[in-house]
Protein backbone atom coordinates (compact mmCIF):
# COMPACT_ATOMS: atom_id res chain seq x y z
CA UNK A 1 23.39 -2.12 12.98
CA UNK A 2 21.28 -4.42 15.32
CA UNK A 3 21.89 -1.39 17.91
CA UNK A 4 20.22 1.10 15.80
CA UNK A 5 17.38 -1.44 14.99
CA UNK A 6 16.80 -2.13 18.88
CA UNK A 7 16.76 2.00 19.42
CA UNK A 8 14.62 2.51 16.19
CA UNK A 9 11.73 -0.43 17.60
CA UNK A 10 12.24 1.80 21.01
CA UNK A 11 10.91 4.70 18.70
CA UNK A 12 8.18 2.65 17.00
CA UNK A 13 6.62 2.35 20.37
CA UNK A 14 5.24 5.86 21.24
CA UNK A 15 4.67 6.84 17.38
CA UNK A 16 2.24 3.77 17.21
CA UNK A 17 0.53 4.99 20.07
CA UNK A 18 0.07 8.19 18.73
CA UNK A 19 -1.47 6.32 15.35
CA UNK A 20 -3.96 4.55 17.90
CA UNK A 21 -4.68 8.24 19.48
CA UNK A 22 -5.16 9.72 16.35
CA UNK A 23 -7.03 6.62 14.72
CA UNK A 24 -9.45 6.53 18.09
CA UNK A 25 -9.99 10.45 17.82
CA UNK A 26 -10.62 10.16 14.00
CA UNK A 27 -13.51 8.00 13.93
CA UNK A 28 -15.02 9.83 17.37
CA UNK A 29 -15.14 13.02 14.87
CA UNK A 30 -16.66 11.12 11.61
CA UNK A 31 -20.54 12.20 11.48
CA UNK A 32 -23.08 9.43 12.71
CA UNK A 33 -21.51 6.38 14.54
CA UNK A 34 -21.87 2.93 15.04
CA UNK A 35 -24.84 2.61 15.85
CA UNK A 36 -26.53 5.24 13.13
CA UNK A 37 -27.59 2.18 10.60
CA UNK A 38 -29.78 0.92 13.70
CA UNK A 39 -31.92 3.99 13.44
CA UNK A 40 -35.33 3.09 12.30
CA UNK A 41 -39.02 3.87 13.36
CA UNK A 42 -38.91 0.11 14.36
CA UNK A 43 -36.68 0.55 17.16
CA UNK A 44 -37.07 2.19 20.31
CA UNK A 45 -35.04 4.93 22.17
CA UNK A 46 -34.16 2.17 25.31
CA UNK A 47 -33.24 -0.17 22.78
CA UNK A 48 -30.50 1.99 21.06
CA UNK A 49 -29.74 2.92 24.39
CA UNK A 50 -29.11 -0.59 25.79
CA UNK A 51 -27.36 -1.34 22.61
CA UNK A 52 -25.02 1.59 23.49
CA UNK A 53 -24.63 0.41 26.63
CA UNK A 54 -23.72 -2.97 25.70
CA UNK A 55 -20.94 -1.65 23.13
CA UNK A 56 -19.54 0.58 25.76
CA UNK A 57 -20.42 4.11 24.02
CA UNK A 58 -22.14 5.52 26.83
CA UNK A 59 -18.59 5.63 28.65
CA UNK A 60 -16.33 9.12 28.66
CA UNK A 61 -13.84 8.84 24.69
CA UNK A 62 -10.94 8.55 27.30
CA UNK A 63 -12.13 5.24 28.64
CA UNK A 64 -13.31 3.80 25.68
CA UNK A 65 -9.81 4.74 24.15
CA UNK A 66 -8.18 2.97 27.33
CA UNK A 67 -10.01 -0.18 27.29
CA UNK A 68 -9.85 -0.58 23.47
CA UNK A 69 -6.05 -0.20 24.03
CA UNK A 70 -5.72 -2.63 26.89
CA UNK A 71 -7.39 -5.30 24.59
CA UNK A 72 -5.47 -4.05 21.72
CA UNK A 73 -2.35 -4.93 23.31
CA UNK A 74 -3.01 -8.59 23.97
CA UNK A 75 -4.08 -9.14 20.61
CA UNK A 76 -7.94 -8.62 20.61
CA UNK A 77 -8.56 -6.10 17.48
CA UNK A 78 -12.53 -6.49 18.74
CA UNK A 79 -15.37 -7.77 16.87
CA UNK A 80 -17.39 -6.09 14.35
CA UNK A 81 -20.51 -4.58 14.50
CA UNK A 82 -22.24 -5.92 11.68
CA UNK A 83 -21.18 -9.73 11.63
CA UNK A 84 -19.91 -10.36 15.05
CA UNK A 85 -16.40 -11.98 13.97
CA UNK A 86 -13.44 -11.42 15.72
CA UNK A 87 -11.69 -7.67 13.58
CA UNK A 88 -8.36 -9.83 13.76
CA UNK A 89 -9.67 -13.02 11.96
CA UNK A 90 -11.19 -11.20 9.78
CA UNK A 91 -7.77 -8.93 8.85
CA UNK A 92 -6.12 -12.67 8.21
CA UNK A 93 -8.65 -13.75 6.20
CA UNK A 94 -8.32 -11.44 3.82
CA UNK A 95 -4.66 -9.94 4.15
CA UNK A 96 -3.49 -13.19 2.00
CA UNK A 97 -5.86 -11.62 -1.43
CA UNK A 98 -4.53 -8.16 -0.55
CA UNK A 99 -0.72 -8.95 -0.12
CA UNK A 100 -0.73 -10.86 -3.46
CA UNK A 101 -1.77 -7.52 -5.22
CA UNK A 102 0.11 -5.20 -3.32
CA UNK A 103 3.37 -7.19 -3.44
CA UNK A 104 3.21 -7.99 -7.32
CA UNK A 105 2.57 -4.31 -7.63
CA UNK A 106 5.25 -3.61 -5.42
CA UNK A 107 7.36 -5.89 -7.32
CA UNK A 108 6.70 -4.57 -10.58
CA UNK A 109 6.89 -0.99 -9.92
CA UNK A 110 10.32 -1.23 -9.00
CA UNK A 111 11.83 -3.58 -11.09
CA UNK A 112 10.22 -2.21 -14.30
CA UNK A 113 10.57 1.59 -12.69
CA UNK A 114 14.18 1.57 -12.14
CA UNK A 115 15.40 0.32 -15.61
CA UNK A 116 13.02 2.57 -17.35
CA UNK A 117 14.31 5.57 -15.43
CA UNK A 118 18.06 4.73 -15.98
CA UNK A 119 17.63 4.48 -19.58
CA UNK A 120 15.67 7.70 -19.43
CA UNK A 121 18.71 9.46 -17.56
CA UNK A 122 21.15 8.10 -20.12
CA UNK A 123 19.06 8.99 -23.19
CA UNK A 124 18.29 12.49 -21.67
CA UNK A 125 16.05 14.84 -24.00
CA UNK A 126 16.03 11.38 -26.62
CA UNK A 127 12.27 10.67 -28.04
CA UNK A 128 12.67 7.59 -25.81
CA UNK A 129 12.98 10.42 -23.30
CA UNK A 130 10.35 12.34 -24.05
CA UNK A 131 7.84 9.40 -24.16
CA UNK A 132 9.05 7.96 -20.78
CA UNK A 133 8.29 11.42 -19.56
CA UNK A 134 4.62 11.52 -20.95
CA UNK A 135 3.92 8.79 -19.47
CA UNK A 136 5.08 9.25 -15.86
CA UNK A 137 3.06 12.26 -15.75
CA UNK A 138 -0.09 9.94 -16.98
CA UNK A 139 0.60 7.74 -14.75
CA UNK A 140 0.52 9.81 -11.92
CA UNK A 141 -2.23 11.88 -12.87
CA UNK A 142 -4.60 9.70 -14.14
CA UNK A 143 -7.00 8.69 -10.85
CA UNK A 144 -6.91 4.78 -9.93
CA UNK A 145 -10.40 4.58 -10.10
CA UNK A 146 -10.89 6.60 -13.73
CA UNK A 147 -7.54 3.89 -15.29
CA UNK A 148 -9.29 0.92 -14.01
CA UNK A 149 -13.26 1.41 -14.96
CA UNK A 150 -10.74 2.16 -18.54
CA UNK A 151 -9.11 -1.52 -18.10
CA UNK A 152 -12.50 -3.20 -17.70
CA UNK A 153 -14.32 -1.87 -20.11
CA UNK A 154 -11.60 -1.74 -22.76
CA UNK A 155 -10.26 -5.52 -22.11
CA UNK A 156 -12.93 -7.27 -20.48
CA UNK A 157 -15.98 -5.37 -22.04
CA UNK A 158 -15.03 -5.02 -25.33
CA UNK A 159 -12.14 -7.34 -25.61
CA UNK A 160 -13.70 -10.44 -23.34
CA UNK A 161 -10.10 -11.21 -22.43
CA UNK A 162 -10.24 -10.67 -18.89
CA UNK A 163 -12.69 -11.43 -16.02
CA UNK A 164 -14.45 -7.71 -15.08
CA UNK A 165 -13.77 -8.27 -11.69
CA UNK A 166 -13.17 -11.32 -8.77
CA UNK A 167 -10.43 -13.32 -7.60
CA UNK A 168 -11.11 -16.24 -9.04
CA UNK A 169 -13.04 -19.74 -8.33
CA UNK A 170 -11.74 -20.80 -4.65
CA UNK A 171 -13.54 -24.66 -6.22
CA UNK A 172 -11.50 -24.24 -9.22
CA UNK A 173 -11.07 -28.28 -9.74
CA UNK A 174 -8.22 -27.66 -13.17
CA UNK A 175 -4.51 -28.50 -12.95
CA UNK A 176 -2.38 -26.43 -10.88
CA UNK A 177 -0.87 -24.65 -13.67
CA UNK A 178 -4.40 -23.92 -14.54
CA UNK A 179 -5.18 -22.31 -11.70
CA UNK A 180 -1.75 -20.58 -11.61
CA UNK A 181 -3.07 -18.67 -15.04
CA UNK A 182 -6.47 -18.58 -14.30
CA UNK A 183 -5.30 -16.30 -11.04
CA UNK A 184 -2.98 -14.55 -12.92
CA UNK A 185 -5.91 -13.28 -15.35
CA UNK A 186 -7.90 -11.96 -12.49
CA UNK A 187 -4.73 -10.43 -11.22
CA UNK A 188 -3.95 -8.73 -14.74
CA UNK A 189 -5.91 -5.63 -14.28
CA UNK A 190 -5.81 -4.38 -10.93
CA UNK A 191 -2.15 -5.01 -10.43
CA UNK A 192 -1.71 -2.61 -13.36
CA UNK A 193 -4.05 0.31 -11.33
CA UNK A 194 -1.97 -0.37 -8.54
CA UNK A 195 1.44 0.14 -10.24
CA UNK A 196 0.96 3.05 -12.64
CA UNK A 197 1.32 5.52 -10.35
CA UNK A 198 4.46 3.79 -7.70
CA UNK A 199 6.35 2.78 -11.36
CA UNK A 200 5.73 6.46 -12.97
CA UNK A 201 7.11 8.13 -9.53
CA UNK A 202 10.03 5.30 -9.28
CA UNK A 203 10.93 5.77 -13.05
CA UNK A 204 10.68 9.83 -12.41
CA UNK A 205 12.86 9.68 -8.74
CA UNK A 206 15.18 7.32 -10.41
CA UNK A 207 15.86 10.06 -13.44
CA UNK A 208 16.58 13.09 -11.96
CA UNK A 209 18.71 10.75 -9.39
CA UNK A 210 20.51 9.26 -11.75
CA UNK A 211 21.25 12.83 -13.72
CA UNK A 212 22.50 14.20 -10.95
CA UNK A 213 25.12 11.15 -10.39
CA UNK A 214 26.29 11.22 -14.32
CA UNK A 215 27.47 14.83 -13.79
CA UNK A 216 29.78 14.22 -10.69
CA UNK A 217 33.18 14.50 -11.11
CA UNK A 218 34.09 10.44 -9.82
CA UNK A 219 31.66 9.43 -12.69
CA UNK A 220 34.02 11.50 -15.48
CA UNK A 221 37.37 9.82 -13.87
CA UNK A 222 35.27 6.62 -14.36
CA UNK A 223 34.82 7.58 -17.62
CA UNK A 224 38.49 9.01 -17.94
CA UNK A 225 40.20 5.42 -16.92
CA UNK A 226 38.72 3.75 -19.88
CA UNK A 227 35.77 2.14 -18.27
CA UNK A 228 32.69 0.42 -20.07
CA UNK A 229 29.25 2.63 -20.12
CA UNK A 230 27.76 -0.40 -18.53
CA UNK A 231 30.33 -0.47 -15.27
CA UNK A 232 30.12 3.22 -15.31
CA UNK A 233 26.19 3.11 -15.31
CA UNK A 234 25.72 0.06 -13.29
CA UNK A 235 28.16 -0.31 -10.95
CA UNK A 236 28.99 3.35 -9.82
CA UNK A 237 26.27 5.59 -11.06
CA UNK A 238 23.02 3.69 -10.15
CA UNK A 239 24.07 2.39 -6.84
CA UNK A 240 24.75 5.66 -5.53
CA UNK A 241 21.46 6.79 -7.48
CA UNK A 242 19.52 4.55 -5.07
CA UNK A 243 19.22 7.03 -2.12
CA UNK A 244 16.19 8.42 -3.16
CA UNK A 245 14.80 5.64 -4.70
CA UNK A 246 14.46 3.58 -1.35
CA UNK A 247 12.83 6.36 0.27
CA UNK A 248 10.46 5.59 -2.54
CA UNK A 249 10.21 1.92 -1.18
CA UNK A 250 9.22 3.05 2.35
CA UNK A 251 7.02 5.69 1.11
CA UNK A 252 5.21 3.35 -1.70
CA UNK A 253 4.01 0.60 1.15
CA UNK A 254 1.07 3.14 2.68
CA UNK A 255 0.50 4.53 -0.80
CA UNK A 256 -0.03 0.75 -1.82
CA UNK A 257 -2.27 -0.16 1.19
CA UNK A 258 -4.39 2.66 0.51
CA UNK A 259 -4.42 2.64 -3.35
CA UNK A 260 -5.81 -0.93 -2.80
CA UNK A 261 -9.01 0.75 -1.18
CA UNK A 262 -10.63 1.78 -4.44
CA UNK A 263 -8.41 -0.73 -6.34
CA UNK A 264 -10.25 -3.47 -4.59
CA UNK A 265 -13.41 -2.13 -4.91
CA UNK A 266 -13.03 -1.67 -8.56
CA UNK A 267 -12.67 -5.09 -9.34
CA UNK A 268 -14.01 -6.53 -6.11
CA UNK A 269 -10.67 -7.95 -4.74
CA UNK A 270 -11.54 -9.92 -1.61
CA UNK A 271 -8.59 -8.09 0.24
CA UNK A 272 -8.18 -6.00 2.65
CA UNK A 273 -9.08 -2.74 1.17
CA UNK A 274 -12.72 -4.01 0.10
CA UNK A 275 -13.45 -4.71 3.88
CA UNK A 276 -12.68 -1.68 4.56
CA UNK A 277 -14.63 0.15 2.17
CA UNK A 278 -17.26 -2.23 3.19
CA UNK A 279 -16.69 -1.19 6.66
CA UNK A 280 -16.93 2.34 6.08
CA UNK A 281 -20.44 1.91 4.34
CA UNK A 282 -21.70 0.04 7.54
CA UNK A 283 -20.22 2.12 9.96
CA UNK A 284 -17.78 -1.01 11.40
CA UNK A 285 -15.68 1.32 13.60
CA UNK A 286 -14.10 -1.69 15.35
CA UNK A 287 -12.80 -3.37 11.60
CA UNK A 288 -11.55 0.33 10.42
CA UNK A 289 -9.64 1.01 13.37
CA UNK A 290 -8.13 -2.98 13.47
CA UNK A 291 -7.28 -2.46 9.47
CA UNK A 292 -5.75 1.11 10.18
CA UNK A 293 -3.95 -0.17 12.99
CA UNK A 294 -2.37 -3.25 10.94
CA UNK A 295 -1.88 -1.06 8.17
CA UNK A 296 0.57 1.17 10.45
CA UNK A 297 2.59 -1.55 12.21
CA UNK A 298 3.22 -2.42 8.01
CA UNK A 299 4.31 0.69 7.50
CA UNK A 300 6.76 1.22 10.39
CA UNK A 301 8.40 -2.11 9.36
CA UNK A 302 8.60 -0.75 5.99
CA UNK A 303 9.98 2.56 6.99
CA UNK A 304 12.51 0.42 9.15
CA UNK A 305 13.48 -1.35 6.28
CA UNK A 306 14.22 1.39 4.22
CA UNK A 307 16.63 2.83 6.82
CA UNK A 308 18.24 -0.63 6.56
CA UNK A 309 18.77 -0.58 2.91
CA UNK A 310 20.48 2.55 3.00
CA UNK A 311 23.40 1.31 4.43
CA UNK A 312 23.72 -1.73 2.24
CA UNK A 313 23.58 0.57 -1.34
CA UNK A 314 25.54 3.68 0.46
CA UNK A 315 28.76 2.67 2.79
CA UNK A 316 29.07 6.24 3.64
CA UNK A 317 25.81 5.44 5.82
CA UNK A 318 26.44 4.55 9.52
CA UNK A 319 24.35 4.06 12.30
């Protein structure tokens, strides 16, 4: 095991320089640039110029690329255009707000997801069945966005039992435990916009997965030797269900990261997700590269993981 972890960080290495190619060529196509919310009749041509000069753009993409990578590498993300703070202080600032919602979401998806889809599987073509059905497909139609302008006006609108948006008073002077719930009820809403859609494709993957495993043949001579439903279910069907499902868990972690995009703009979540839409309004090349680039080194550990996992639920799995 710890030799195929060594050989797959070896691989890591040239597909996250490829993500810092691509990233680096992706924002040299967008339209504009950094400097396009400077334009104004107020400024002068030499003094966009200079400007340019100072940030480097007047230098060939390839050197730019180069230079930004050689300060990449020793841990210098660069600093943003609009505010001047350091791109990687600003990433930890706000990565705390943004892991909160993405790992309760996370959290949720699966362990609500997996159950729901088993007793789908084992109550195939049941009402119960047919409703878990209807509402996968809801949930993973229905746009982020559309589910939680829904939430706010519904509960916090109508209802006044939520906050419409925030992450709650950082001078909140109440016990802890009131804090604990007075987080919790700004974390209500947009951690159920972030799960819909990971639970509905969890509960769905976990189904068919799960049907497929119920009609093999070591599942009948489980049945056959006088077995419970539960040990039959539990302990040899689902396990070997799980296959699919953890490629779920290393797929969800970049649907998650950029689900929390809009989900944080919705409900203006200080995370991650609002800086970079924030970013991408000012033009902040530097702070959309440093959160793509952070976002990616998440997912390869998450993809890593995954492989991982596969050879603790399957010992038919080797590496």
């Amino acid at each position: 095991m710890s030799k195929y972890v060594r050989q797959r960080l070896m691989q890591s290495i040239p597909v996250f320089f490829g993500i810092t190619l691509l990233t680096f060529g992706i924002m040299q196509l967008a339209p504009g640039g950094p400097l396009a919310n400077m334009i104004s009749p107020r400024i002068s041509a030499e003094s966009l110029q200079r400007a340019k000069e100072a940030l480097g753009l007047n230098r060939p993409l390839l050197v730019q690329y180069f230079a930004w990578l050689k300060q990449l590498l020793v841990g210098n993300f660069g600093y943003s255009i609009t505010s001047g703070e350091p791109v990687l202080g600003m990433i930890f600032e706000r990565l705390p707000a943004t892991l909160l919602l993405t790992g309760t979401a996370f959290l949720i998806s699966f362990v609500i997801g997996i159950p729901l889809g088993v007793y789908s599987a084992t109550h195939k073509y049941t009402l119960g069945d047919y409703g878990l059905t209807i509402f996968s497909f809801i949930g993973i139609s229905v746009p982020s966005f559309f589910f939680g302008m829904g939430l706010i006006y519904f509960f916090a609108l109508r209802l006044g039992w939520l906050p419409t948006s925030g992450f709650g008073s950082t001078t909140f002077s109440g016990s802890d435990w009131a804090a604990f719930v007075q987080r919790i009820r700004y974390m209500i809403m947009p951690v159920m916009v972030l799960s819909l859609g990971n639970l509905s494709t969890v509960m769905r993957f976990t189904r068919s997965s799960m049907v497929e495993t119920l009609n093999q043949d070591y599942i009948r001579t489980a049945k056959a030797k006088g077995l419970s439903k539960q040990v039959v279910i539990y302990r040899h069907a689902l396990k070997n269900s799980l296959i699919p499902v953890i490629t779920i868990f290393g797929l969800s972690i970049p649907n998650l990261f950029g689900g929390s995009y809009i989900t944080e703009k919705v409900f203006s979540w200080p995370g991650m997700g609002l800086l970079g839409v924030n970013a991408i309004s000012n033009r902040d090349y530097p702070v959309l590269m440093g959160l793509t680039v952070f976002t990616a080194l998440l997912v390869l550990l998450g993809n890593l993981l995954a492989d991982i996992l596969y050879s603790i639920v399957d010992p038919r799995i080797r590496y």
